[in-house]
N, C-alpha and C. Protein backbone atom coordinates (compact mmCIF):
# COMPACT_ATOMS: atom_id res chain seq x y z
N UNK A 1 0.85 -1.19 0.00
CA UNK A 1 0.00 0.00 0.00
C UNK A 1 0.88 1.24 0.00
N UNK A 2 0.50 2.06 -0.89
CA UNK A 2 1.43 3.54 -1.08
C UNK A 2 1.22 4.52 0.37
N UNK A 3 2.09 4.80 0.94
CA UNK A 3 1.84 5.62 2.37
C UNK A 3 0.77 6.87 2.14
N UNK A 4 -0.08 7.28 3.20
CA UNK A 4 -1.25 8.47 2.93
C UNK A 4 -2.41 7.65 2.23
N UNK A 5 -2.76 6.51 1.77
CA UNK A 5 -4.15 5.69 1.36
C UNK A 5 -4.12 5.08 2.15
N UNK A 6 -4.87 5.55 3.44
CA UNK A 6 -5.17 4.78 4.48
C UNK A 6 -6.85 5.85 4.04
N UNK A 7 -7.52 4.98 3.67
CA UNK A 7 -9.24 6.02 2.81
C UNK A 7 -10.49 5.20 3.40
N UNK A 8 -9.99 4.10 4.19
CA UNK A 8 -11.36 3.14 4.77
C UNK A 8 -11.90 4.43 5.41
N UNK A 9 -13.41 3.82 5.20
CA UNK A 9 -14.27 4.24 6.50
C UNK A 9 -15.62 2.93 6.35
N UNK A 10 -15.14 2.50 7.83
CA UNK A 10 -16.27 0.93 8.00
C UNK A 10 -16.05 0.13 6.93
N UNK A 11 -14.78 0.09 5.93
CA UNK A 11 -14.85 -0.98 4.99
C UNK A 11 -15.06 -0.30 3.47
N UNK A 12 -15.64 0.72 3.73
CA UNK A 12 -15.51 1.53 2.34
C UNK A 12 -14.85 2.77 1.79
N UNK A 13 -14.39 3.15 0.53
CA UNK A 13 -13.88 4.13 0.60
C UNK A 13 -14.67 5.51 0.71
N UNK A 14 -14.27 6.69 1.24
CA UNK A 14 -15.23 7.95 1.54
C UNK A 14 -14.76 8.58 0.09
N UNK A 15 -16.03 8.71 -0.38
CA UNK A 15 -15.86 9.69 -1.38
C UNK A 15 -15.01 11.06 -1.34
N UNK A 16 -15.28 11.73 -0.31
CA UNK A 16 -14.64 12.65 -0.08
C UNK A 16 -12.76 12.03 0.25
N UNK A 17 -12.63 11.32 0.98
CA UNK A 17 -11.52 11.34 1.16
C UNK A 17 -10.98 10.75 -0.14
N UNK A 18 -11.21 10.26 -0.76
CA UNK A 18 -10.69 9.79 -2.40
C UNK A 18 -10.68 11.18 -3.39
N UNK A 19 -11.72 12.10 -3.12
CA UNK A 19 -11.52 13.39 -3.91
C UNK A 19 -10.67 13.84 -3.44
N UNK A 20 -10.44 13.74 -2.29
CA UNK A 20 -8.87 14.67 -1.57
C UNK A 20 -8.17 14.17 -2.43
N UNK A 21 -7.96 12.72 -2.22
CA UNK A 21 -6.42 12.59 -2.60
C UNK A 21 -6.25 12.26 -4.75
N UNK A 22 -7.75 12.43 -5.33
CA UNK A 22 -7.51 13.10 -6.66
C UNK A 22 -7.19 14.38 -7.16
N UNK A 23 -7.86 15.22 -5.92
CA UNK A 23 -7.42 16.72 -6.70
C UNK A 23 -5.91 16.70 -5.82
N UNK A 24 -5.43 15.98 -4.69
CA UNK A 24 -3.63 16.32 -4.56
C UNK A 24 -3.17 15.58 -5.76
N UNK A 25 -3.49 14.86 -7.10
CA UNK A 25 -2.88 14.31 -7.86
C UNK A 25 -2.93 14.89 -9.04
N UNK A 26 -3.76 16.06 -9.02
CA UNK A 26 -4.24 17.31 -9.97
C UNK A 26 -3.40 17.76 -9.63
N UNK A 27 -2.93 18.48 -8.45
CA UNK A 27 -2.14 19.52 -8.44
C UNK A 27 -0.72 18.47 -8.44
N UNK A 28 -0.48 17.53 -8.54
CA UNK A 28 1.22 17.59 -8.09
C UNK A 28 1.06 17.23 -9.66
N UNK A 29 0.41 16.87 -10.50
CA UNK A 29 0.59 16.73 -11.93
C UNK A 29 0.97 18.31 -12.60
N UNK A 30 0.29 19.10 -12.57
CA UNK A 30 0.09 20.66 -12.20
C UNK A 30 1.55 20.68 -12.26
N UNK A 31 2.34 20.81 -11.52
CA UNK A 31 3.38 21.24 -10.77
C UNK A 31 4.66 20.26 -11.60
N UNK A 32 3.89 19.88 -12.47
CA UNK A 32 5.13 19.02 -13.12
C UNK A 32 5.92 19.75 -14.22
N UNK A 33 4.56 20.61 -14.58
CA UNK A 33 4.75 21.44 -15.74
C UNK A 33 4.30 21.71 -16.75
N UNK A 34 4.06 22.43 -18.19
CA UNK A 34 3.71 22.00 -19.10
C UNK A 34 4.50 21.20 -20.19
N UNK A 35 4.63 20.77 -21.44
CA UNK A 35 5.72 20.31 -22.19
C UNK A 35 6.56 19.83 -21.77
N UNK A 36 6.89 19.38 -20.65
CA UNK A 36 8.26 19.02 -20.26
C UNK A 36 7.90 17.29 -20.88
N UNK A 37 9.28 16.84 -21.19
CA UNK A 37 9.40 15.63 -21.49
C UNK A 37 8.45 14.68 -20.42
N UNK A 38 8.89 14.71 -18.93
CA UNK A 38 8.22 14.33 -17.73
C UNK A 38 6.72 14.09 -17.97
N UNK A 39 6.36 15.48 -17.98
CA UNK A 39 4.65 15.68 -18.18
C UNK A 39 3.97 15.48 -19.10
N UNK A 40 4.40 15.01 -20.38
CA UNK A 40 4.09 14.18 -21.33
C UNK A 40 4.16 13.00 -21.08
N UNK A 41 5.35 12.38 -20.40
CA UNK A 41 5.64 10.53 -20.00
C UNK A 41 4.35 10.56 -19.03
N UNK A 42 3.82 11.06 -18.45
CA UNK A 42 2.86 11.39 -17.10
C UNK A 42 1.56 11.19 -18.17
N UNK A 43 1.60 11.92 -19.14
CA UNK A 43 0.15 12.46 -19.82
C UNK A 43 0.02 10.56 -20.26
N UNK A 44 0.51 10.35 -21.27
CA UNK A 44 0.72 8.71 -21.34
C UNK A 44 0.12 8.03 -20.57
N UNK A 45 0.87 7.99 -19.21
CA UNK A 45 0.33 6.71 -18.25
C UNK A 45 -0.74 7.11 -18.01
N UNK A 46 -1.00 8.44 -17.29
CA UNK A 46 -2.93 8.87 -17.15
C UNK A 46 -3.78 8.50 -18.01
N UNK A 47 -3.22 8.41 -19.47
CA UNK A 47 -4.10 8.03 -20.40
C UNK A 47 -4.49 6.55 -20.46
N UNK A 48 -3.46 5.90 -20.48
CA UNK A 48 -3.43 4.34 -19.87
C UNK A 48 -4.40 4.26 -18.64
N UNK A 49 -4.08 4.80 -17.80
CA UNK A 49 -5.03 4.29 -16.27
C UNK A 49 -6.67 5.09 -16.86
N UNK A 50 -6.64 5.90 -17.46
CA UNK A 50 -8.04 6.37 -17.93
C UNK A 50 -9.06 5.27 -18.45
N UNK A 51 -8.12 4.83 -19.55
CA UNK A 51 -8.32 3.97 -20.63
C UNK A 51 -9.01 2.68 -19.91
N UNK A 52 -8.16 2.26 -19.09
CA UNK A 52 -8.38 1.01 -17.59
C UNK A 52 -9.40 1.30 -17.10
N UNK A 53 -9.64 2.44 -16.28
CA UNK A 53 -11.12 2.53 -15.94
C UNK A 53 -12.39 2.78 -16.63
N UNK A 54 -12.18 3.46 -18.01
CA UNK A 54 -13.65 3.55 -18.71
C UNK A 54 -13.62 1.48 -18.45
N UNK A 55 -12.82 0.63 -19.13
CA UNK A 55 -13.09 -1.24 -19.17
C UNK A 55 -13.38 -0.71 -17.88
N UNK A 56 -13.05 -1.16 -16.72
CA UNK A 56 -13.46 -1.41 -15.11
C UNK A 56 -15.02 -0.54 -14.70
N UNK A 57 -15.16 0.77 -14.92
CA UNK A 57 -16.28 1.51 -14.35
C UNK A 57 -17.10 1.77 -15.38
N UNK A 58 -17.11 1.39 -16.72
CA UNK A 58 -18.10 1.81 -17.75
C UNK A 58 -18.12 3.18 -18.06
N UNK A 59 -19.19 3.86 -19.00
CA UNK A 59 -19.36 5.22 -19.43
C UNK A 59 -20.61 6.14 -18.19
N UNK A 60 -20.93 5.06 -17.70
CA UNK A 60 -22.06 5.74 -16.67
C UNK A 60 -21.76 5.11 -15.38
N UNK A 61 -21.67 6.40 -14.63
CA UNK A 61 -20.85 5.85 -13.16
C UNK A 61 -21.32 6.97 -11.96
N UNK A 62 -20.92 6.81 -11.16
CA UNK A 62 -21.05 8.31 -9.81
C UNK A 62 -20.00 7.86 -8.98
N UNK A 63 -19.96 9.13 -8.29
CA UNK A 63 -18.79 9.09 -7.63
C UNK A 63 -18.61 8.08 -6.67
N UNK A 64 -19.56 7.54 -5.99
CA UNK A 64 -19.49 6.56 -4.90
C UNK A 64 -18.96 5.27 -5.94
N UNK A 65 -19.07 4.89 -6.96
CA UNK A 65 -19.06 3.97 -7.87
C UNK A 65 -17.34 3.80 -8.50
N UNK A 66 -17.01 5.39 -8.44
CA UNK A 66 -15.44 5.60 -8.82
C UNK A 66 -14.99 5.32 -7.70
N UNK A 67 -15.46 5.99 -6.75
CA UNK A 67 -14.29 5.47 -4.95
C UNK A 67 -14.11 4.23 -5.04
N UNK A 68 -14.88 3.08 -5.55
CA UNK A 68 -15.27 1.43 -5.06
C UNK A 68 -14.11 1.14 -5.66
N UNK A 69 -13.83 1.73 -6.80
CA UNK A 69 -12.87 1.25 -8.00
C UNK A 69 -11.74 1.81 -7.84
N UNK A 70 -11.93 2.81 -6.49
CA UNK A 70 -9.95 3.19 -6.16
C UNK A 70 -9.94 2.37 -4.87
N UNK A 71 -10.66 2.12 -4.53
CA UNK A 71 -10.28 0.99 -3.18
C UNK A 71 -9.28 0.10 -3.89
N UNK A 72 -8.41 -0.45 -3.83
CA UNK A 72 -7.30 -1.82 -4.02
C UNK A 72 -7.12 -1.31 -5.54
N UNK A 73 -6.96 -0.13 -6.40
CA UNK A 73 -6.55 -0.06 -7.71
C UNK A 73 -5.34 0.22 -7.55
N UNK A 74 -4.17 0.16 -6.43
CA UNK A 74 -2.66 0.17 -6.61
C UNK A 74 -2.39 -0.90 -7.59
N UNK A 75 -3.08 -2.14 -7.13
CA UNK A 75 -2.16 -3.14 -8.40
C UNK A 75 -2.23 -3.59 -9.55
N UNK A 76 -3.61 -2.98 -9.89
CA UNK A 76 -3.75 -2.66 -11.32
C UNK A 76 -3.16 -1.63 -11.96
N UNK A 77 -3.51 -0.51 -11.00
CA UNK A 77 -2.87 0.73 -11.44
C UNK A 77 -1.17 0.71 -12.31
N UNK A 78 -0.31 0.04 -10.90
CA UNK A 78 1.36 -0.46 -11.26
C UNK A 78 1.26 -1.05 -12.52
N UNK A 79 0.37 -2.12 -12.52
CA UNK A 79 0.66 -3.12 -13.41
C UNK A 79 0.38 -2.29 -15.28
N UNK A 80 -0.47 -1.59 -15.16
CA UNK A 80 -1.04 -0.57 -16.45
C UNK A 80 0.26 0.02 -16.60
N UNK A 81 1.00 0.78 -15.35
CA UNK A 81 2.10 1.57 -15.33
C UNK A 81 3.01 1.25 -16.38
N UNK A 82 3.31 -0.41 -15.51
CA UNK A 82 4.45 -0.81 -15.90
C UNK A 82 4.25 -1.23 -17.50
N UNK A 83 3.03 -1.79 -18.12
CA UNK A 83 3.09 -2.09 -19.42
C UNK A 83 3.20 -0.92 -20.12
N UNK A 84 2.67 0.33 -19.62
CA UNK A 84 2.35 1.41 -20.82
C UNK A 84 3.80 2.20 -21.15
N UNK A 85 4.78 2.50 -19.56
CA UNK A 85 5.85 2.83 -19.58
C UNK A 85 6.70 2.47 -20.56
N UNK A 86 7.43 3.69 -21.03
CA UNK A 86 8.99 2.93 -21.96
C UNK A 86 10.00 2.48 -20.91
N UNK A 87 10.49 1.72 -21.43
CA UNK A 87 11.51 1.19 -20.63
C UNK A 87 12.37 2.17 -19.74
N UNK A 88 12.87 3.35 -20.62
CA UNK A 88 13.96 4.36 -20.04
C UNK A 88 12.88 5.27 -19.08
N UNK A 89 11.72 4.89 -18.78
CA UNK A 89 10.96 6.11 -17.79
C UNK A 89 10.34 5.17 -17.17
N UNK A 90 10.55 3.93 -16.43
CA UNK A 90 10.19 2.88 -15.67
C UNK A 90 9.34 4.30 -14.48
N UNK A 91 8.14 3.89 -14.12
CA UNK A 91 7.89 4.83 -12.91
C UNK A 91 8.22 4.05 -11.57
N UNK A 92 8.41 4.95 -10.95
CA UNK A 92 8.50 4.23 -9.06
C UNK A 92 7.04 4.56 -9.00
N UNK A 93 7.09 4.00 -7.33
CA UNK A 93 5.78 4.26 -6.76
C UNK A 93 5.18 6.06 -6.49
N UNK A 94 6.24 6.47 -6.75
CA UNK A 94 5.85 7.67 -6.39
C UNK A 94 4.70 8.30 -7.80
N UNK A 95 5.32 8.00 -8.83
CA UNK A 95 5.11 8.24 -10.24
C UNK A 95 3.41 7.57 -9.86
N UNK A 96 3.68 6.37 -9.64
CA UNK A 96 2.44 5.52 -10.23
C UNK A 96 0.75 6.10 -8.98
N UNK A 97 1.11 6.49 -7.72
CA UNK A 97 0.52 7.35 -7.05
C UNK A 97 -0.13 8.39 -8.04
N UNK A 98 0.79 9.07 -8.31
CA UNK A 98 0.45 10.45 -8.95
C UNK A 98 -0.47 10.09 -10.32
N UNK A 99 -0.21 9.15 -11.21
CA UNK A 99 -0.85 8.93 -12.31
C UNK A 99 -1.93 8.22 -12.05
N UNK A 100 -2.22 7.38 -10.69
CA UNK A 100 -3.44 6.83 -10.19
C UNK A 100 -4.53 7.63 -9.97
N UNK A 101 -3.89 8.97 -9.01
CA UNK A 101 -4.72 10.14 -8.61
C UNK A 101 -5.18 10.95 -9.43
N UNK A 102 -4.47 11.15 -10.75
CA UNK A 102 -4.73 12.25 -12.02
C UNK A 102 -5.99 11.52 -12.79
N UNK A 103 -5.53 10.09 -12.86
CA UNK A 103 -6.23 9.61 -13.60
C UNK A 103 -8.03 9.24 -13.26
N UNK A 104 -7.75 9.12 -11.94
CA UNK A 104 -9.37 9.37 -11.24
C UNK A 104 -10.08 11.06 -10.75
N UNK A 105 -9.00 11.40 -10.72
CA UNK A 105 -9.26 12.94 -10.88
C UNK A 105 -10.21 13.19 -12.42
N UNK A 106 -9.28 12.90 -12.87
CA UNK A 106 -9.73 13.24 -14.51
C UNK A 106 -11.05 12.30 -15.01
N UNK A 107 -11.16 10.96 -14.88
CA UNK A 107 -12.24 10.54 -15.05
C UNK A 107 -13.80 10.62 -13.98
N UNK A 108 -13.20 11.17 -12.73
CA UNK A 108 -14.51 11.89 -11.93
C UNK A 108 -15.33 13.04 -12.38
N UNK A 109 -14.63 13.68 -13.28
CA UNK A 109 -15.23 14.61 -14.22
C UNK A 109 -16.47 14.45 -15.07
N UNK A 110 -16.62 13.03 -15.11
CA UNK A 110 -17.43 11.98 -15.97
C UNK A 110 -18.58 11.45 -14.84
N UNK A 111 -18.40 11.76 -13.90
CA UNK A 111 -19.58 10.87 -13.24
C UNK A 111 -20.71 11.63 -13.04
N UNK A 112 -21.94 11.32 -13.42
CA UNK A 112 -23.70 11.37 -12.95
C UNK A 112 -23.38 12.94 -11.69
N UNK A 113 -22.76 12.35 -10.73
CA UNK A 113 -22.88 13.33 -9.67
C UNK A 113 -22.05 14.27 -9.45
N UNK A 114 -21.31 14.18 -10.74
CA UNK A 114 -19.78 15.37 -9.89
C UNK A 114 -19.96 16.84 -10.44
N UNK A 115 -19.49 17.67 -8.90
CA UNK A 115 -19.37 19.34 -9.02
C UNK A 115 -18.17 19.49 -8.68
N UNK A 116 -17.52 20.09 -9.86
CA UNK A 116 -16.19 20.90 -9.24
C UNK A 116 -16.46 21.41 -7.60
C-alpha cells in the first residue's frame, strides 16, 4: 500500500476522502509542468489508467461507484504503469501514485454526480 491511502471508513472508501487525494494528484501533476518531457511521460500513463477505468467503471458511473474502483486499484494501477511505460521512464511508486490520482481525478469529471 502507497503511504497516505489509508481512505477506509467501515470498509468503504469515503468519497470525499478519495476526492482529496484526486485533486492532490491534480495539483502535483500541475506542478510538473507543461511540455516538459516528464509531463508528457505522465500524460501517457494517465491516459493508460483512464483507458483502464472507462473497461473497469463503464461510461455511466457516480462518484461513490469511482471510490469502489480506487479501493485496491494500486495493483492494477502499477501493473497498467508498468506495461504502458517505456523502458527508459520505468515509474517508481511515487510516479504511479500520482498517475493513479490524475487519472481518477480526470475521469470523476465523468460521473452522474460530480461538481467541481
Amino acid at each position: 500500500m502507497v503511504p497516505g491511502r489509508s481512505l477506509r471508513e467501515r470498509g468503504h472508501v469515503s468519497v470525499a476522502s478519495a476526492r482529496h487525494q484526486w485533486d492532490d494528484g491534480r495539483r502535483r501533476l500541475a506542478e510538473e509542468g507543461l511540455e516538459t518531457a516528464r509531463s508528457r511521460h505522465l500524460g501517457v500513463l494517465i491516459d493508460a489508467v483512464t483507458d483502464e477505468l472507462r473497461r473497469r467503471v463503464g461510461q455511466r458511473y457516480t462518484l461513490a461507484d469511482l471510490a469502489a474502483a480506487y479501493d485496491g486499484a494500486e495493483e492494477w494501477v502499477r501493473d497498467v504503469v508498468l506495461r504502458s511505460a517505456r523502458p527508459k521512464f520505468r515509474a517508481g511508486v511515487r510516479d504511479t501514485a500520482l498517475v493513479q490520482d490524475a487519472a481518477f481525478a480526470r475521469y470523476a469529471q465523468g460521473a452522474s454526480d460530480y461538481e467541481p
